[in-house]
N, C-alpha and C. Protein backbone atom coordinates (compact mmCIF):
# COMPACT_ATOMS: atom_id res chain seq x y z
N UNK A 1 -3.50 129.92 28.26
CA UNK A 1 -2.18 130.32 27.83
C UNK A 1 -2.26 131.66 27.11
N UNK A 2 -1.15 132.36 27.73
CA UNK A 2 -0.60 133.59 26.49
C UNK A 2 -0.64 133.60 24.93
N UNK A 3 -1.80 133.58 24.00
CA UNK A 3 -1.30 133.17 22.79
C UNK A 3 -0.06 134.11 22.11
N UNK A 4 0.11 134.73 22.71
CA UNK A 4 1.85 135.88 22.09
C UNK A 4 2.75 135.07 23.00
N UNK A 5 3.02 134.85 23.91
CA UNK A 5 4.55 134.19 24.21
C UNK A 5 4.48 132.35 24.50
N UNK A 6 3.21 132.06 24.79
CA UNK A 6 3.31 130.42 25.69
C UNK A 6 3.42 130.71 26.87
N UNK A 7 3.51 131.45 27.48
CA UNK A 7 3.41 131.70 28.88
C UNK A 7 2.32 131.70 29.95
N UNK A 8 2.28 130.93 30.80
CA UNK A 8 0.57 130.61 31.48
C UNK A 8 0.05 131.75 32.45
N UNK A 9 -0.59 132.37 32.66
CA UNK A 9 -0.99 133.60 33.33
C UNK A 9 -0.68 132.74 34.48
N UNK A 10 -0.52 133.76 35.77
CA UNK A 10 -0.18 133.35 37.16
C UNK A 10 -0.79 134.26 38.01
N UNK A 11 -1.87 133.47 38.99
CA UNK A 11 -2.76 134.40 40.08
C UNK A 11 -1.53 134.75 41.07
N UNK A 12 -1.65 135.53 42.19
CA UNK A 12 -0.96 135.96 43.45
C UNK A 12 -2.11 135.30 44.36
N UNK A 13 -1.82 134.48 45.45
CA UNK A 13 -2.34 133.95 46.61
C UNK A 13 -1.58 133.55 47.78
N UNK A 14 -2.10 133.33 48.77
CA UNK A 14 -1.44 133.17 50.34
C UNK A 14 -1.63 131.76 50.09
N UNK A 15 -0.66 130.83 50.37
CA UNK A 15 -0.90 129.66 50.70
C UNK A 15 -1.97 129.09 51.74
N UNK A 16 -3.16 128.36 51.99
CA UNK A 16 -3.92 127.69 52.81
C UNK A 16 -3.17 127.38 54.20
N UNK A 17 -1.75 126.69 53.91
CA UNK A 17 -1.46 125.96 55.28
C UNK A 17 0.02 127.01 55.77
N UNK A 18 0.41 127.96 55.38
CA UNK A 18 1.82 128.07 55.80
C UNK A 18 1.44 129.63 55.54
N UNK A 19 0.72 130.18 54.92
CA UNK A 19 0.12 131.66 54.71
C UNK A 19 1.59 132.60 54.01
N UNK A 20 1.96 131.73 53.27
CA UNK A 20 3.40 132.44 52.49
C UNK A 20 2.71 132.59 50.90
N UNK A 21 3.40 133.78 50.33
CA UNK A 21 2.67 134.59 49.44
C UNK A 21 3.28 133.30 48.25
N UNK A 22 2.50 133.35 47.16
CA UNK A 22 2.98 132.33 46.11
C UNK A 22 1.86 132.45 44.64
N UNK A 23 2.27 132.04 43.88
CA UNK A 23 1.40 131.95 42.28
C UNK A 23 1.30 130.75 42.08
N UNK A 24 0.03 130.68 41.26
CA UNK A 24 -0.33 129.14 40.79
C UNK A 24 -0.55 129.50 39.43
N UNK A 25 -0.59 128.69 38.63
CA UNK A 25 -1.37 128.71 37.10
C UNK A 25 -2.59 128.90 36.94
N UNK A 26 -3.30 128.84 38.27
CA UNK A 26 -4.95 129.00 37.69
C UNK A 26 -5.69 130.07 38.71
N UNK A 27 -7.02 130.55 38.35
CA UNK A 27 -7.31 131.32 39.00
C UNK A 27 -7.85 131.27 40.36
N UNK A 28 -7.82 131.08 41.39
CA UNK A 28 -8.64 130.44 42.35
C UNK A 28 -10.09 131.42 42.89
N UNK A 29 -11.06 129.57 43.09
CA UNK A 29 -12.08 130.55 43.01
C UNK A 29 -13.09 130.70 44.53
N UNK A 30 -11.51 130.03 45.59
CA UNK A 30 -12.21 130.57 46.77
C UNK A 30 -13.08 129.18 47.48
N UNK A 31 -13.22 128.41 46.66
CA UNK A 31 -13.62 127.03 47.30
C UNK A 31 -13.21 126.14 47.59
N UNK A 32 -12.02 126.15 47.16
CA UNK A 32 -10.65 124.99 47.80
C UNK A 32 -9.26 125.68 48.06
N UNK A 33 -9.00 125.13 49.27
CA UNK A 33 -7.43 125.59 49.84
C UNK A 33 -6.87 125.48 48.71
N UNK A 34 -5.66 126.97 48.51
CA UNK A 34 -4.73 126.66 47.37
C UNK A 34 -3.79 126.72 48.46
N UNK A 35 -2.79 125.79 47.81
CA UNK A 35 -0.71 125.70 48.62
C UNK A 35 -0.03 126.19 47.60
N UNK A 36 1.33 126.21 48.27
CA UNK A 36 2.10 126.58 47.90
C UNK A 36 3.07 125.42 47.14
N UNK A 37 4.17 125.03 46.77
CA UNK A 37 4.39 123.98 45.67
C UNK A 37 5.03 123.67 47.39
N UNK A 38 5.80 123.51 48.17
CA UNK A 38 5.74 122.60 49.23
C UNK A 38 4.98 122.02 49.93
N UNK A 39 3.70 123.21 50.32
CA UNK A 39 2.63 122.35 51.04
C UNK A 39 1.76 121.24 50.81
N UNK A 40 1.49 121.67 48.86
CA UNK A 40 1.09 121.21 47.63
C UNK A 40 1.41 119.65 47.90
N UNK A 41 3.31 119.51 47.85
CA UNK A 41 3.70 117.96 47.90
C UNK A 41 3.39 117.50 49.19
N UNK A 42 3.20 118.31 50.50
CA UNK A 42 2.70 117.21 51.71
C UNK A 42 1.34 117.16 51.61
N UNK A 43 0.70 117.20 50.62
CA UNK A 43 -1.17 117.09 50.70
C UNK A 43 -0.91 116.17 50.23
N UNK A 44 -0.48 115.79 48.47
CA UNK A 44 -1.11 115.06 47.68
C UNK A 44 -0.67 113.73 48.10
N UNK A 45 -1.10 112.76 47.79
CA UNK A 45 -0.22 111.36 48.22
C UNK A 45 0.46 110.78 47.07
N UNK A 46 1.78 110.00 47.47
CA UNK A 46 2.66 109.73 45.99
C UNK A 46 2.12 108.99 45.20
N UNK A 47 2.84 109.66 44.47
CA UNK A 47 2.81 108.78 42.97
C UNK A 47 3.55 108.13 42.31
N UNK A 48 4.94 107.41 42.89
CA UNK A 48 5.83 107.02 42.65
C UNK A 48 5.76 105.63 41.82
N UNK A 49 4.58 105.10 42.26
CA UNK A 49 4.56 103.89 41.96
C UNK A 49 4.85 102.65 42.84
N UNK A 50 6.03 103.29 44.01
CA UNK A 50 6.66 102.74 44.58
C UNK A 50 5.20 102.05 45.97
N UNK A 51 4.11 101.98 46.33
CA UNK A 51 2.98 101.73 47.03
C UNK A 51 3.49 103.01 48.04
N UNK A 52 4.48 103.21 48.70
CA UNK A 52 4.43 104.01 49.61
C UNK A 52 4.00 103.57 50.74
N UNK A 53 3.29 104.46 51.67
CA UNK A 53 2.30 104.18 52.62
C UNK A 53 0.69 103.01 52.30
N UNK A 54 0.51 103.16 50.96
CA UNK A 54 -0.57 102.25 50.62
C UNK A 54 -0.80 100.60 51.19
N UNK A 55 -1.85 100.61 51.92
CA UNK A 55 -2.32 99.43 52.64
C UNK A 55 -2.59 98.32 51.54
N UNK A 56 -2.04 97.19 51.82
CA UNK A 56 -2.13 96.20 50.94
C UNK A 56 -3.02 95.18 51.19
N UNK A 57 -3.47 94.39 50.45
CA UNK A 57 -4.01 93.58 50.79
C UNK A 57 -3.86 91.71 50.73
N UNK A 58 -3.89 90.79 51.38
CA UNK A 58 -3.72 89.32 50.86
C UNK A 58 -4.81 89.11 50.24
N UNK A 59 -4.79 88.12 49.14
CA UNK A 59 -5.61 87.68 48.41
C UNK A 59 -4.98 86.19 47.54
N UNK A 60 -5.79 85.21 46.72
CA UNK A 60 -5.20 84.37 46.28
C UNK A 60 -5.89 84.41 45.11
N UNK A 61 -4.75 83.98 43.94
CA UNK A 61 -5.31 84.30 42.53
C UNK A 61 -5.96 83.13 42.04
N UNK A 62 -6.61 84.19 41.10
CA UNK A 62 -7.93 83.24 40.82
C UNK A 62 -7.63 82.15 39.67
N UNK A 63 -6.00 82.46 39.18
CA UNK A 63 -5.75 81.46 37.95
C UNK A 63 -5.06 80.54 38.62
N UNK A 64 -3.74 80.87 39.40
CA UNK A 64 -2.91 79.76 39.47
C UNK A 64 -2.88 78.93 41.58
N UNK A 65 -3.73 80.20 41.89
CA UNK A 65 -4.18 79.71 43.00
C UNK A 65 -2.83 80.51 44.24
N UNK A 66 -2.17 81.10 43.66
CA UNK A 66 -0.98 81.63 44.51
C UNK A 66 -1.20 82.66 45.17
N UNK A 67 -0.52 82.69 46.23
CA UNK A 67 -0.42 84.38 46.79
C UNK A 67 -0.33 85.99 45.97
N UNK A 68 -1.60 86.45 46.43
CA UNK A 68 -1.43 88.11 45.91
C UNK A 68 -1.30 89.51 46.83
N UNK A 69 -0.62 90.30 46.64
CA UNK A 69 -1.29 91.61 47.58
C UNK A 69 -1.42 92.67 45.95
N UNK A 70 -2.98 93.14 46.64
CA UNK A 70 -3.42 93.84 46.09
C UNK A 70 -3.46 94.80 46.79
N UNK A 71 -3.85 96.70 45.96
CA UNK A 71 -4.36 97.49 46.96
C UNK A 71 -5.74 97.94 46.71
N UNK A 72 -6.46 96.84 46.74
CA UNK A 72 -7.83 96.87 47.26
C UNK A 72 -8.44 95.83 48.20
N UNK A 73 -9.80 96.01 48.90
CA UNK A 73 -10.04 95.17 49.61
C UNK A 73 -10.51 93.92 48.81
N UNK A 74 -10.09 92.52 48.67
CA UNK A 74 -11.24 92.19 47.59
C UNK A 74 -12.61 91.68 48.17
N UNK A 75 -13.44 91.40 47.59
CA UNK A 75 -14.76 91.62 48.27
C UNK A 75 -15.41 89.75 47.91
N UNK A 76 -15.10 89.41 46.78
CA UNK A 76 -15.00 87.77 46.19
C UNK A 76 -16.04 87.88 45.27
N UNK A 77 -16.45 89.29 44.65
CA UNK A 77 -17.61 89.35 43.48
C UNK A 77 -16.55 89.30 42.23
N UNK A 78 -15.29 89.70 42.28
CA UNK A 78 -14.35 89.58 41.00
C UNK A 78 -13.39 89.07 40.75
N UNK A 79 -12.85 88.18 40.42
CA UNK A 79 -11.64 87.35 40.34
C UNK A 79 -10.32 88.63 40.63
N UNK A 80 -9.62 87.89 41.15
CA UNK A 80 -8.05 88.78 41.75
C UNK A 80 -7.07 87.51 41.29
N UNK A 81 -6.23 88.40 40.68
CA UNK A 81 -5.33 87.74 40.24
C UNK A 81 -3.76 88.22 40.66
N UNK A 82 -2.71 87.27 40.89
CA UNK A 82 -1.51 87.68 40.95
C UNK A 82 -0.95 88.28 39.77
N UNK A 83 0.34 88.99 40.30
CA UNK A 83 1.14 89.87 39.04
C UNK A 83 1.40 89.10 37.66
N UNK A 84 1.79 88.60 37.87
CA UNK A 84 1.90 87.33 36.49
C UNK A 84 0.93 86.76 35.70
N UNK A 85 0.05 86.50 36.47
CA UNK A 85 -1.45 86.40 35.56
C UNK A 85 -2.68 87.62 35.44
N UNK A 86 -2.07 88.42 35.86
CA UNK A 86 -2.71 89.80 35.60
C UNK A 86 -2.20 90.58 34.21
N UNK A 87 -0.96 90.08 34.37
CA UNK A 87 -0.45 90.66 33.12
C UNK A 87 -0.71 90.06 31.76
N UNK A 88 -1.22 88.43 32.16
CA UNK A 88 -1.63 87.36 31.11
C UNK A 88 -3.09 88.20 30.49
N UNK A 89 -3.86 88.36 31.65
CA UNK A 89 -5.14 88.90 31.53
C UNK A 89 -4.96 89.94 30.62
N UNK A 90 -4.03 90.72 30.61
CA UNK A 90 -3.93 92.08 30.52
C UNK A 90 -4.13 92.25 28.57
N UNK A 91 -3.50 91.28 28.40
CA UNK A 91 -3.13 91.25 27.04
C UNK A 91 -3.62 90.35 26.22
């Protein structure tokens, strides 16, 4: 940061995927594609919370014996638990 205004220095670069001129906050150093703030959002994958595209998985919990989807594979080295007793766990 600028210590006189708060203002974040800004490089000049060509976007990686669309080759349109654009600034980022940091300096790039030539070893990873930089985007542009559109191309940027079709790389990263969401974060909504909402699962999105994320592959789910069946599983049955290890407290009350009920149906779970998780998004991992489970493998049966760690107990998986449904939403409700995950949250028991949790706390």
């Amino acid at each position: 940061m600028d210590g006189n205004n708060g203002e974040r220095e800004m490089f000049d670069v060509k976007c990686a995927e669309c080759n349109v001129d654009t600034q980022v906050p940091f300096n790039p150093t030539g070893d990873r594609p930089v985007y542009c703030s559109d191309c940027f959002k079709k790389q990263r994958p969401s974060r909504d919370g909402g699962g999105g595209d994320r592959q789910m998985f069946d599983a049955t919990c290890a407290d009350c014996g009920g149906e779970a989807k998780v998004p991992f594979n489970p493998t049966g080295d760690r107990p998986v638990y449904c939403r409700d007793c995950f949250a028991k766990h949790r706390n």
